[in-house]
C-alpha atoms as a PDB file:
ATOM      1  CA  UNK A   1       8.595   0.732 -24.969  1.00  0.00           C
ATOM      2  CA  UNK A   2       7.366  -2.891 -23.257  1.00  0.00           C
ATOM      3  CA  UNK A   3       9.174  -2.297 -20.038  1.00  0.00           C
ATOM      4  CA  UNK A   4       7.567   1.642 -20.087  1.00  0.00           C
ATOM      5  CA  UNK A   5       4.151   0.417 -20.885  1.00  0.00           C
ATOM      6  CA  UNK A   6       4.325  -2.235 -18.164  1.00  0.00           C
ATOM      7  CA  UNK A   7       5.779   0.191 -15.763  1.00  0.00           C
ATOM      8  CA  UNK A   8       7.731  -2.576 -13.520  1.00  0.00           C
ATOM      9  CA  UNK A   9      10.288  -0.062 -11.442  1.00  0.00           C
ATOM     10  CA  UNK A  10       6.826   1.400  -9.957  1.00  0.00           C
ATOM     11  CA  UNK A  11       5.028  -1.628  -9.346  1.00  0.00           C
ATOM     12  CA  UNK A  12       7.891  -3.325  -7.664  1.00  0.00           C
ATOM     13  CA  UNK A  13       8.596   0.564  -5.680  1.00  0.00           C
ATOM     14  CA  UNK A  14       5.589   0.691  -4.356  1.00  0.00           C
ATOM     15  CA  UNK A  15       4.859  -3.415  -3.902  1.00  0.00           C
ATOM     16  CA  UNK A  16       8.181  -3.087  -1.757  1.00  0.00           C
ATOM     17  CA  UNK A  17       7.148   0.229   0.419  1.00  0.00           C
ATOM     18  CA  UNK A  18       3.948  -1.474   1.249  1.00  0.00           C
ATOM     19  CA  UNK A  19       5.561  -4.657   2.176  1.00  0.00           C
ATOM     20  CA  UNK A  20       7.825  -2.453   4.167  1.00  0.00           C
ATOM     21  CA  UNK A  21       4.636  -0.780   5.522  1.00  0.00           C
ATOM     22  CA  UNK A  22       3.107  -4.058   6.538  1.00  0.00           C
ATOM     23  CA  UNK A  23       6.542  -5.236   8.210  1.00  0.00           C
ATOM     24  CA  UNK A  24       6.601  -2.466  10.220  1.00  0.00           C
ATOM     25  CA  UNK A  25       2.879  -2.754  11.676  1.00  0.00           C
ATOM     26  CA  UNK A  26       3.545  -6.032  12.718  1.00  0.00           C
ATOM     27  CA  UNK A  27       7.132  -5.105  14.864  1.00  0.00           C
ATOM     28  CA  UNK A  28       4.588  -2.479  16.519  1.00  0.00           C
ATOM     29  CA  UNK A  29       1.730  -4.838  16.818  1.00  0.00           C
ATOM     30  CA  UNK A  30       4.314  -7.291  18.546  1.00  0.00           C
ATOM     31  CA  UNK A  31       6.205  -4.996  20.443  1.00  0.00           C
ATOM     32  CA  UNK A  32       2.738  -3.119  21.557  1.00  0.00           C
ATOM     33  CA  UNK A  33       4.261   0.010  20.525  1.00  0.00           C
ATOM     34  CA  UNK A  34       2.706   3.136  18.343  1.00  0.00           C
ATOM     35  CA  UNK A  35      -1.085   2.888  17.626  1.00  0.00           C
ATOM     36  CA  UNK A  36      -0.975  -0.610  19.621  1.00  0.00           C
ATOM     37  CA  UNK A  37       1.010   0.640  22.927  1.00  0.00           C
ATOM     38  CA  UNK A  38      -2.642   1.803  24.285  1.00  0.00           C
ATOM     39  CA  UNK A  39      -4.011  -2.084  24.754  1.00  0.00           C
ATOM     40  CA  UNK A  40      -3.443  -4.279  27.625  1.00  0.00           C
ATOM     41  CA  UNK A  41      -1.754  -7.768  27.264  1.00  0.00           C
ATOM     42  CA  UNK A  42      -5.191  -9.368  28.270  1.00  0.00           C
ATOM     43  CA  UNK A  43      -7.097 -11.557  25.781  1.00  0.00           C
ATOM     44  CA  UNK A  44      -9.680  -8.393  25.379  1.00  0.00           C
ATOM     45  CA  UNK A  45      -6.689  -6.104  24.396  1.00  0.00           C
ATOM     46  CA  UNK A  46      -5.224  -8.419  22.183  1.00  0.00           C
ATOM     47  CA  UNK A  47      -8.533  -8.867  19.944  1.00  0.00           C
ATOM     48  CA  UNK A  48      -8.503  -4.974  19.835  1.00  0.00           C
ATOM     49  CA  UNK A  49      -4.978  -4.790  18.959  1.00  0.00           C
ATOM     50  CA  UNK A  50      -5.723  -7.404  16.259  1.00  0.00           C
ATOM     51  CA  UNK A  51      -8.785  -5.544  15.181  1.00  0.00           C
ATOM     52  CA  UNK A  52      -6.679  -2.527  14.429  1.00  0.00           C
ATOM     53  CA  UNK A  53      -3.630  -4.445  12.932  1.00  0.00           C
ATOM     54  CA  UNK A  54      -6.069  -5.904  10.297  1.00  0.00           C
ATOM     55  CA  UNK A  55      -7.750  -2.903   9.522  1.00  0.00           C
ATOM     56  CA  UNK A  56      -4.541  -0.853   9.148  1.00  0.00           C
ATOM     57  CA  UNK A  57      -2.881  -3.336   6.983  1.00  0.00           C
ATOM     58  CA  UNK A  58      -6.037  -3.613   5.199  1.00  0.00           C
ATOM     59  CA  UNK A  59      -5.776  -0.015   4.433  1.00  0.00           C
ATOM     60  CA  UNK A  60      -2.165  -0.114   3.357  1.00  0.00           C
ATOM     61  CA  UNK A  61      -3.236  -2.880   0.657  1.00  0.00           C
ATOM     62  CA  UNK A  62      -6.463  -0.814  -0.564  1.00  0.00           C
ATOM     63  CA  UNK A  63      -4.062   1.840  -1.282  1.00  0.00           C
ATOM     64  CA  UNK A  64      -1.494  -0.996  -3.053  1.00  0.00           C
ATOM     65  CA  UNK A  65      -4.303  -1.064  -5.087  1.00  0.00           C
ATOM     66  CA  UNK A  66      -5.155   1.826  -5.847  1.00  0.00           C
ATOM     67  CA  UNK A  67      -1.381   3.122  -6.750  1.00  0.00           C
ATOM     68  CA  UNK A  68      -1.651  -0.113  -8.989  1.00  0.00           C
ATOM     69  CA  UNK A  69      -5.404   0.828 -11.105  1.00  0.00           C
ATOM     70  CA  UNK A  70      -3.253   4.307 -11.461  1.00  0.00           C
ATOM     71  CA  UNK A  71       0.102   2.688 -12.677  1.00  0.00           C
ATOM     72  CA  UNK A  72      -2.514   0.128 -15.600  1.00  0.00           C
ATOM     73  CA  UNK A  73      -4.730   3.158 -16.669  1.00  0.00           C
ATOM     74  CA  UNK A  74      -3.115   4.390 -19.741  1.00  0.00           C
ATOM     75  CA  UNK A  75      -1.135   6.651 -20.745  1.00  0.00           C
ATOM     76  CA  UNK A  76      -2.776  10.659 -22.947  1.00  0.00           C
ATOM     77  CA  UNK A  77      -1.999   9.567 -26.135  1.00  0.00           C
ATOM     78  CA  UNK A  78      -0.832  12.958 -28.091  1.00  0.00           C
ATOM     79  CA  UNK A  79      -0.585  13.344 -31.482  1.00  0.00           C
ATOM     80  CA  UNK A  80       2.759  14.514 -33.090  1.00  0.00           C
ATOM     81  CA  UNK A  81       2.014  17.931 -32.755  1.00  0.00           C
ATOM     82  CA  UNK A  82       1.816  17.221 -29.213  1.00  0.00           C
ATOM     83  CA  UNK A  83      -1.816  18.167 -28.637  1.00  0.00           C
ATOM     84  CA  UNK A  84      -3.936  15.688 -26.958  1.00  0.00           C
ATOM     85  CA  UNK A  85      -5.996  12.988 -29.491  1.00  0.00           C
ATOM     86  CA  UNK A  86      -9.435  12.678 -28.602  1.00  0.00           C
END
């Protein structure tokens, strides 16, 4: 019941796919391939490649987040005749 109520195979699933996630914007951001293939190696291209680096990983934790408020909002309780408790 404690390991079901704390729910730690989904938090460390989804802590791991957006590590994963973050990993892999940074191999593009470095390589200046995918989203960040569009910006020139000049200083100005590099702040905009940065720009959008922070605000998709920023994105990726926001939704961390919000997979996390799901995985801590309890449980429906129902009663033994399996009908939800109000």
């Amino acid at each position: 019941m404690f390991a079901g109520y704390y729910k730690y195979r989904e938090r460390s699933y989804f802590l791991q796919q957006t590590a994963d996630a973050v990993e892999e914007e940074a191999y593009a951001l470095t390589l200046g391939v995918g989203a960040y293939g569009a910006f020139k190696p000049n200083q100005e291209g590099e702040a905009l490649a940065l720009a959008l680096f922070t605000q998709r990983v920023e994105d990726l934790r926001n939704e961390q987040r919000r997979r996390q408020q799901q995985l801590d909002q309890p449980a429906e309780q129902t009663s033994p005749t399996g009908a939800p408790q109000a």
